[in-house]
C-alpha atoms as a PDB file:
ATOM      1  CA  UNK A   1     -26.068  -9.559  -0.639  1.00  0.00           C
ATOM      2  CA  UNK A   2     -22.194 -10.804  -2.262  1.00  0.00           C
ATOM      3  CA  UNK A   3     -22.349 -13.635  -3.484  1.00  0.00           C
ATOM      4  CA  UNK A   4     -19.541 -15.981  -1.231  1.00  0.00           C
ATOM      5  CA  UNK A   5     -20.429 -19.200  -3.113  1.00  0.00           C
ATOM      6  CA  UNK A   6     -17.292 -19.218  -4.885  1.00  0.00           C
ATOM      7  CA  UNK A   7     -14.815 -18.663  -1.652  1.00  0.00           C
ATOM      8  CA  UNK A   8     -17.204 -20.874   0.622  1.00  0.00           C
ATOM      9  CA  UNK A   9     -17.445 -23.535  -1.490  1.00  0.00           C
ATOM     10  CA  UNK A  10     -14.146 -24.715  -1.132  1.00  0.00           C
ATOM     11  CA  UNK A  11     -12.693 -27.273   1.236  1.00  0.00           C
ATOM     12  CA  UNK A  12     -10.478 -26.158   4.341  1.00  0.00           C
ATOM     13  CA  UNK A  13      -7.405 -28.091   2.802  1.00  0.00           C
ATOM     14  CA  UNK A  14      -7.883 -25.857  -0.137  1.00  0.00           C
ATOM     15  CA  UNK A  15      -7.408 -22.886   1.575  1.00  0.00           C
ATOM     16  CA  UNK A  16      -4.042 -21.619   1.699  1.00  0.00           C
ATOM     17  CA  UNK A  17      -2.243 -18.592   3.424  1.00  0.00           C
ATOM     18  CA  UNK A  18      -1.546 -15.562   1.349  1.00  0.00           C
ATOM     19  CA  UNK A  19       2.991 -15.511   1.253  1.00  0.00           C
ATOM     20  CA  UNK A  20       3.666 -11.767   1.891  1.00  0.00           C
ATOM     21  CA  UNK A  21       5.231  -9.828  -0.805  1.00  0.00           C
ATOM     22  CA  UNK A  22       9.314 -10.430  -0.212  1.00  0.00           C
ATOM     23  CA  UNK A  23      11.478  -8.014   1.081  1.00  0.00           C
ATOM     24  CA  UNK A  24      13.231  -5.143  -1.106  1.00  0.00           C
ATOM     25  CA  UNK A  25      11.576  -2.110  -3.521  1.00  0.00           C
ATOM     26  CA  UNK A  26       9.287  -2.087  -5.469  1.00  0.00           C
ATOM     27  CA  UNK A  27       7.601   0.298  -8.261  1.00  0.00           C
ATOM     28  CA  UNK A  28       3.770   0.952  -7.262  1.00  0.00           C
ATOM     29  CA  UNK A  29       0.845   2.385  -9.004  1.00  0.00           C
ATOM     30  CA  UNK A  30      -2.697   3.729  -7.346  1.00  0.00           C
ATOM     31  CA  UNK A  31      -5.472   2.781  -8.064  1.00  0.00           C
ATOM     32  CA  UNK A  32      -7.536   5.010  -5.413  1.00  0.00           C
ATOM     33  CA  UNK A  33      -7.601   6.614  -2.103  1.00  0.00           C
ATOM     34  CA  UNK A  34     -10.264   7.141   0.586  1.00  0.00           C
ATOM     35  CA  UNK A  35     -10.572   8.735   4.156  1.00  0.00           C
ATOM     36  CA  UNK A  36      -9.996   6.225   7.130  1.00  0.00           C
ATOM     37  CA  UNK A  37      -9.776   5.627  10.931  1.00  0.00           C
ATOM     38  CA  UNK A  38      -7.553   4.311  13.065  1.00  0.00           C
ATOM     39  CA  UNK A  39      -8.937   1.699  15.058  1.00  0.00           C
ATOM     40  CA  UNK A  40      -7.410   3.044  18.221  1.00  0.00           C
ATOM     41  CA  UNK A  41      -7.209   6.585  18.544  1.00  0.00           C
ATOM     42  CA  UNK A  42      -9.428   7.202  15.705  1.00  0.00           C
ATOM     43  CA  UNK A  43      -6.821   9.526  13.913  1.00  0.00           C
ATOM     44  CA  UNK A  44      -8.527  10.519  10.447  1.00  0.00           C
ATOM     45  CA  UNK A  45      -6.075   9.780   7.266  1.00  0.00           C
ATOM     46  CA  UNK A  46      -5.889   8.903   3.630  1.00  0.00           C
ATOM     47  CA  UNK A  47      -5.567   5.770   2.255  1.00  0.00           C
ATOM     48  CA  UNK A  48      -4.324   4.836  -0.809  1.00  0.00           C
ATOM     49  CA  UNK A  49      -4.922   1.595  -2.661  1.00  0.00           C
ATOM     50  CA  UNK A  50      -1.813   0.567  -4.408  1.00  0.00           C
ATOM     51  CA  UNK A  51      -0.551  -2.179  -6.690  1.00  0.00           C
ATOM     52  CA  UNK A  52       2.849  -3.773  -7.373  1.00  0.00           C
ATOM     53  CA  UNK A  53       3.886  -2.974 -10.735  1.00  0.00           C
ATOM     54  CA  UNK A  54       7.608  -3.911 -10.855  1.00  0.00           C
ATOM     55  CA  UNK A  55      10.439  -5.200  -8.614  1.00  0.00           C
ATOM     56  CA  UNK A  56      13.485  -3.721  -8.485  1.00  0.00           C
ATOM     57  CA  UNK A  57      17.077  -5.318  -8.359  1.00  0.00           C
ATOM     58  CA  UNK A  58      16.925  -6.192  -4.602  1.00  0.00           C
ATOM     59  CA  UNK A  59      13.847  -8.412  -4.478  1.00  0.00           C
ATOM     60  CA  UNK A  60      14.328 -11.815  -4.770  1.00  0.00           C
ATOM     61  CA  UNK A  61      13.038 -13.375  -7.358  1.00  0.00           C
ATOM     62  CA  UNK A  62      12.214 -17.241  -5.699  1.00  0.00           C
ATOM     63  CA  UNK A  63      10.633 -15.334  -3.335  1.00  0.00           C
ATOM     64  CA  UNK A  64       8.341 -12.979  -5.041  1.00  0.00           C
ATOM     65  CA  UNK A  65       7.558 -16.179  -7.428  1.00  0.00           C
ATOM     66  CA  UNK A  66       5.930 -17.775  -4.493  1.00  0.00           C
ATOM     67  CA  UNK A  67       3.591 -14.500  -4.245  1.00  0.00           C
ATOM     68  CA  UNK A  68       0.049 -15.603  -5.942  1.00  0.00           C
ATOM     69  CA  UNK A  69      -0.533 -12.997  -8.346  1.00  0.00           C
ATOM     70  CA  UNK A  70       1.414 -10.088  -7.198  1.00  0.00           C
ATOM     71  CA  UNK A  71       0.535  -7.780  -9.529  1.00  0.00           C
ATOM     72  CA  UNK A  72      -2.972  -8.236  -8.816  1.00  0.00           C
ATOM     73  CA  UNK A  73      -3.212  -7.902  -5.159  1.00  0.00           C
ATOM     74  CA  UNK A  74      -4.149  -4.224  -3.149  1.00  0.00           C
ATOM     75  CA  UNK A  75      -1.492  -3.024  -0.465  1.00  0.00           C
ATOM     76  CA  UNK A  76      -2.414   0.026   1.695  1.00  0.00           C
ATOM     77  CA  UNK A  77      -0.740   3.141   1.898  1.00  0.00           C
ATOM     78  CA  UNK A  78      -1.766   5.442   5.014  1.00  0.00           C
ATOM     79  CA  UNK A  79      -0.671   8.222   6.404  1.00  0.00           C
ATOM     80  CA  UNK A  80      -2.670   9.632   9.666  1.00  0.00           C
ATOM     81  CA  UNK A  81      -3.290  13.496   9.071  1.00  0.00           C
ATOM     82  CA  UNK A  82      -2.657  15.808  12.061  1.00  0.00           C
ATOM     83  CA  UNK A  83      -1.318  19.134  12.109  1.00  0.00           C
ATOM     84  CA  UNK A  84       2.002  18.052  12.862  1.00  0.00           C
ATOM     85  CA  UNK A  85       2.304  15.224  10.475  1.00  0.00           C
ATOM     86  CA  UNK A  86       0.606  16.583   7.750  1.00  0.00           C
ATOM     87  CA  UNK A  87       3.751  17.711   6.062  1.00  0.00           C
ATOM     88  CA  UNK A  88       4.560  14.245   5.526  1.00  0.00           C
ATOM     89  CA  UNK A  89       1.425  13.450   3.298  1.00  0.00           C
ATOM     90  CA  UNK A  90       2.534  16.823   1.494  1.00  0.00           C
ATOM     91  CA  UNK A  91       6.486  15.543   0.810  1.00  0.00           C
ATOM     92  CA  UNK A  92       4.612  12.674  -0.332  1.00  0.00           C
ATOM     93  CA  UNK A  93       2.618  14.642  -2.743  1.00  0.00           C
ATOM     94  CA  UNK A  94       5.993  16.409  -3.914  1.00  0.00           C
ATOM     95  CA  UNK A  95       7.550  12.909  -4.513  1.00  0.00           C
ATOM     96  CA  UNK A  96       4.743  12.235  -6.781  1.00  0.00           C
ATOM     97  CA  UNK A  97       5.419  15.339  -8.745  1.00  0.00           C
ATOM     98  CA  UNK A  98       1.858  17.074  -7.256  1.00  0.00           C
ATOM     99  CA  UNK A  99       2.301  20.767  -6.908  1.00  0.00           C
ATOM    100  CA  UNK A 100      -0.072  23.437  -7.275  1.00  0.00           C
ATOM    101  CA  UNK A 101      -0.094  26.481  -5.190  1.00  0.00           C
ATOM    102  CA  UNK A 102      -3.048  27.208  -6.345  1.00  0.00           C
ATOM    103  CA  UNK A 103      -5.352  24.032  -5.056  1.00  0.00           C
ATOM    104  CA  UNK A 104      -5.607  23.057  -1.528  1.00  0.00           C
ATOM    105  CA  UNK A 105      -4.741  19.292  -0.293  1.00  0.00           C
ATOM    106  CA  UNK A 106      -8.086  18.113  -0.548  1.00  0.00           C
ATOM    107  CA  UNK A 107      -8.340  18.951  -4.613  1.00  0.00           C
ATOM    108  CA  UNK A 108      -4.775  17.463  -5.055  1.00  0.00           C
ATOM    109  CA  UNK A 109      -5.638  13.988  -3.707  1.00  0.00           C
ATOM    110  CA  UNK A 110      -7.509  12.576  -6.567  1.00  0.00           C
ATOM    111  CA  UNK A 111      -4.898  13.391  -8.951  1.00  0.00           C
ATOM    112  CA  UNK A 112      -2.445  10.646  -7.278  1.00  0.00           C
ATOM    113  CA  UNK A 113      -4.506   8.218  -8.928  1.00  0.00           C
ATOM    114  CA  UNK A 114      -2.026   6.799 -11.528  1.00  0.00           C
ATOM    115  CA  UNK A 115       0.582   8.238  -9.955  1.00  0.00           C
ATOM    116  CA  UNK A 116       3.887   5.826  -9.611  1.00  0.00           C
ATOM    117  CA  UNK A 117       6.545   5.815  -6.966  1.00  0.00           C
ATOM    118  CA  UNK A 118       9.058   2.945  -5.674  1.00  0.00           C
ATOM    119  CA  UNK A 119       9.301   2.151  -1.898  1.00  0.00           C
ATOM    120  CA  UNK A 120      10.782  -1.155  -0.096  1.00  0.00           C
ATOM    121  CA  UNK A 121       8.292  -3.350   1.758  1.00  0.00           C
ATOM    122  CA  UNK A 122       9.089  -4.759   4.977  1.00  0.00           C
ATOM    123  CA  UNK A 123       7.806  -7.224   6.753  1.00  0.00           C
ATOM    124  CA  UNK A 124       5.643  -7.080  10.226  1.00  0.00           C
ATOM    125  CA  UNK A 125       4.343  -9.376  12.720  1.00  0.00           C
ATOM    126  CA  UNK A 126       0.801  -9.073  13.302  1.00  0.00           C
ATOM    127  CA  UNK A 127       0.564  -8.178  16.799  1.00  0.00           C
ATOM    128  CA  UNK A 128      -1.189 -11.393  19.240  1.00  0.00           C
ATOM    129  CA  UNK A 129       0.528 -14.157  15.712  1.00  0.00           C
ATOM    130  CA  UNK A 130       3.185 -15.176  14.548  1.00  0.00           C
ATOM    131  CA  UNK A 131       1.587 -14.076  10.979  1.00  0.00           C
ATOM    132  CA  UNK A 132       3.802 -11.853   8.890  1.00  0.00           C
ATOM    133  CA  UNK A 133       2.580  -9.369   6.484  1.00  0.00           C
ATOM    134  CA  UNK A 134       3.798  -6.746   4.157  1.00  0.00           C
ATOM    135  CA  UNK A 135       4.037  -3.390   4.529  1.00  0.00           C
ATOM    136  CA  UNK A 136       5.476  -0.349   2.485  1.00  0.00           C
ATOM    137  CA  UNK A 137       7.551   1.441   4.906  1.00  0.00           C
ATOM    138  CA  UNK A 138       6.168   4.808   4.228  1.00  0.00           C
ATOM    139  CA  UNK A 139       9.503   6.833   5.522  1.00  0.00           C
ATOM    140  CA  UNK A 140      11.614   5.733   2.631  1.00  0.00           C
ATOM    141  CA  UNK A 141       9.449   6.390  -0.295  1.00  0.00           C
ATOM    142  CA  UNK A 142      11.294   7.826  -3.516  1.00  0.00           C
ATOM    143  CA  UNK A 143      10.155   9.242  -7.241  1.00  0.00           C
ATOM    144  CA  UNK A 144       9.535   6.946  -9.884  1.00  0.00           C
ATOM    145  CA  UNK A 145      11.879   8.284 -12.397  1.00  0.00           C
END
Protein backbone atom coordinates (compact mmCIF):
# COMPACT_ATOMS: atom_id res chain seq x y z
CA UNK A 1 0.00 0.00 0.00
CA UNK A 2 1.53 4.05 -0.64
CA UNK A 3 2.50 5.32 2.01
CA UNK A 4 0.06 8.82 2.53
CA UNK A 5 1.65 9.65 5.92
CA UNK A 6 3.43 12.48 4.57
CA UNK A 7 0.27 14.27 2.63
CA UNK A 8 -2.20 13.14 5.53
CA UNK A 9 -0.34 14.28 8.14
CA UNK A 10 -0.78 17.73 7.56
CA UNK A 11 -3.35 20.14 8.90
CA UNK A 12 -6.33 21.44 6.62
CA UNK A 13 -4.95 25.11 6.96
CA UNK A 14 -1.83 23.73 5.47
CA UNK A 15 -3.27 22.67 2.51
CA UNK A 16 -3.26 25.01 -0.22
CA UNK A 17 -4.70 25.07 -3.87
CA UNK A 18 -2.36 24.31 -6.69
CA UNK A 19 -2.23 28.27 -8.90
CA UNK A 20 -2.53 27.05 -12.55
CA UNK A 21 0.33 27.59 -14.77
CA UNK A 22 -0.28 31.44 -16.25
CA UNK A 23 -1.34 32.14 -19.51
CA UNK A 24 1.10 32.38 -22.68
CA UNK A 25 3.76 29.57 -24.34
CA UNK A 26 5.69 27.62 -23.11
CA UNK A 27 8.67 25.10 -24.15
CA UNK A 28 7.71 21.39 -22.97
CA UNK A 29 9.56 18.21 -22.68
CA UNK A 30 8.00 14.39 -22.28
CA UNK A 31 8.62 12.44 -20.07
CA UNK A 32 6.16 9.46 -21.24
CA UNK A 33 3.01 8.52 -22.87
CA UNK A 34 0.36 5.83 -22.27
CA UNK A 35 -3.06 4.66 -23.81
CA UNK A 36 -6.24 6.26 -22.13
CA UNK A 37 -10.08 6.60 -22.02
CA UNK A 38 -12.31 9.10 -22.11
CA UNK A 39 -14.53 9.06 -19.32
CA UNK A 40 -17.55 9.64 -21.49
CA UNK A 41 -17.56 8.11 -24.70
CA UNK A 42 -14.69 5.97 -23.95
CA UNK A 43 -12.68 7.21 -27.08
CA UNK A 44 -9.15 5.37 -26.85
CA UNK A 45 -6.04 7.99 -27.13
CA UNK A 46 -2.49 8.71 -26.16
CA UNK A 47 -1.40 10.54 -23.46
CA UNK A 48 1.58 12.19 -23.00
CA UNK A 49 3.13 13.29 -19.73
CA UNK A 50 4.80 16.57 -20.18
CA UNK A 51 6.84 19.08 -18.21
CA UNK A 52 7.40 22.85 -18.39
CA UNK A 53 10.82 23.50 -19.31
CA UNK A 54 10.88 27.22 -20.27
CA UNK A 55 8.55 30.24 -20.69
CA UNK A 56 8.58 32.20 -23.45
CA UNK A 57 8.33 36.11 -23.79
CA UNK A 58 4.51 36.25 -23.25
CA UNK A 59 4.17 34.61 -19.85
CA UNK A 60 4.16 36.67 -17.08
CA UNK A 61 6.60 36.38 -14.89
CA UNK A 62 4.60 37.45 -11.25
CA UNK A 63 2.40 35.06 -12.35
CA UNK A 64 4.29 31.99 -13.17
CA UNK A 65 6.38 32.92 -9.81
CA UNK A 66 3.31 32.15 -7.87
CA UNK A 67 3.34 28.52 -9.63
CA UNK A 68 4.91 26.00 -6.83
CA UNK A 69 7.53 24.33 -8.63
CA UNK A 70 6.66 24.61 -12.20
CA UNK A 71 9.18 22.82 -13.60
CA UNK A 72 8.40 19.93 -11.58
CA UNK A 73 4.79 19.43 -12.05
CA UNK A 74 3.11 16.77 -14.98
CA UNK A 75 0.56 18.43 -17.52
CA UNK A 76 -1.33 16.08 -19.91
CA UNK A 77 -1.25 16.05 -23.45
CA UNK A 78 -4.15 13.93 -25.22
CA UNK A 79 -5.28 13.51 -28.29
CA UNK A 80 -8.42 10.96 -28.83
CA UNK A 81 -7.49 8.59 -31.86
CA UNK A 82 -10.26 7.93 -34.42
CA UNK A 83 -10.00 7.51 -37.97
CA UNK A 84 -10.83 10.91 -38.68
CA UNK A 85 -8.70 12.62 -36.16
CA UNK A 86 -5.88 10.58 -36.32
CA UNK A 87 -4.07 12.86 -38.68
CA UNK A 88 -3.84 15.25 -35.99
CA UNK A 89 -1.71 12.96 -33.61
CA UNK A 90 0.39 12.39 -36.95
CA UNK A 91 0.98 16.49 -37.67
CA UNK A 92 1.85 16.26 -34.17
CA UNK A 93 4.42 13.66 -34.74
CA UNK A 94 5.76 15.82 -37.81
CA UNK A 95 6.06 18.89 -35.45
CA UNK A 96 8.24 16.83 -33.33
CA UNK A 97 10.47 16.01 -36.21
CA UNK A 98 9.12 12.00 -36.13
CA UNK A 99 9.11 10.61 -39.60
CA UNK A 100 9.69 7.26 -40.77
CA UNK A 101 7.89 5.71 -43.58
CA UNK A 102 9.08 2.81 -42.71
CA UNK A 103 7.50 2.26 -38.93
CA UNK A 104 3.90 2.38 -38.24
CA UNK A 105 2.34 4.89 -35.47
CA UNK A 106 2.47 2.53 -32.81
CA UNK A 107 6.59 2.06 -33.09
CA UNK A 108 6.92 5.91 -33.47
CA UNK A 109 5.27 6.77 -30.13
CA UNK A 110 7.98 5.91 -27.77
CA UNK A 111 10.44 7.90 -29.54
CA UNK A 112 8.55 11.30 -28.45
CA UNK A 113 9.96 10.72 -25.21
CA UNK A 114 12.44 13.67 -24.95
CA UNK A 115 11.02 15.21 -27.59
CA UNK A 116 10.48 19.25 -27.09
CA UNK A 117 7.87 21.49 -28.57
CA UNK A 118 6.34 25.02 -27.37
CA UNK A 119 2.51 25.47 -27.10
CA UNK A 120 0.43 28.29 -25.07
CA UNK A 121 -1.63 27.08 -22.11
CA UNK A 122 -4.95 28.34 -21.52
CA UNK A 123 -6.95 28.33 -18.89
CA UNK A 124 -10.41 26.23 -18.26
CA UNK A 125 -13.10 26.10 -15.83
CA UNK A 126 -13.68 22.82 -14.44
CA UNK A 127 -17.08 22.05 -15.40
CA UNK A 128 -19.81 21.97 -11.94
CA UNK A 129 -16.53 24.93 -10.07
CA UNK A 130 -15.44 27.79 -10.36
CA UNK A 131 -11.80 25.99 -10.26
CA UNK A 132 -9.51 26.95 -13.10
CA UNK A 133 -6.90 24.78 -14.49
CA UNK A 134 -4.34 24.68 -17.18
CA UNK A 135 -4.42 23.27 -20.25
CA UNK A 136 -2.10 23.15 -23.44
CA UNK A 137 -4.34 24.02 -26.19
CA UNK A 138 -3.38 21.22 -28.41
CA UNK A 139 -4.46 23.13 -31.89
CA UNK A 140 -1.67 25.62 -31.71
CA UNK A 141 1.29 23.51 -31.01
CA UNK A 142 4.64 24.57 -32.89
CA UNK A 143 8.47 23.03 -33.28
CA UNK A 144 10.89 23.68 -30.76
CA UNK A 145 13.53 25.19 -32.85
Amino acid sequence: MTDLSHLLGKKQTEVEKPKPFPVGHFRFVINSFGIVESSKKKTPGIEHIVRMVDPMDDVDEDELAQVKNPKERNIKLTFYLTEDSLWRYTEFLETLGIHDEDKTIEELIPETVGCTFIAPIRHETIEGSTDVISKINDNAISADE
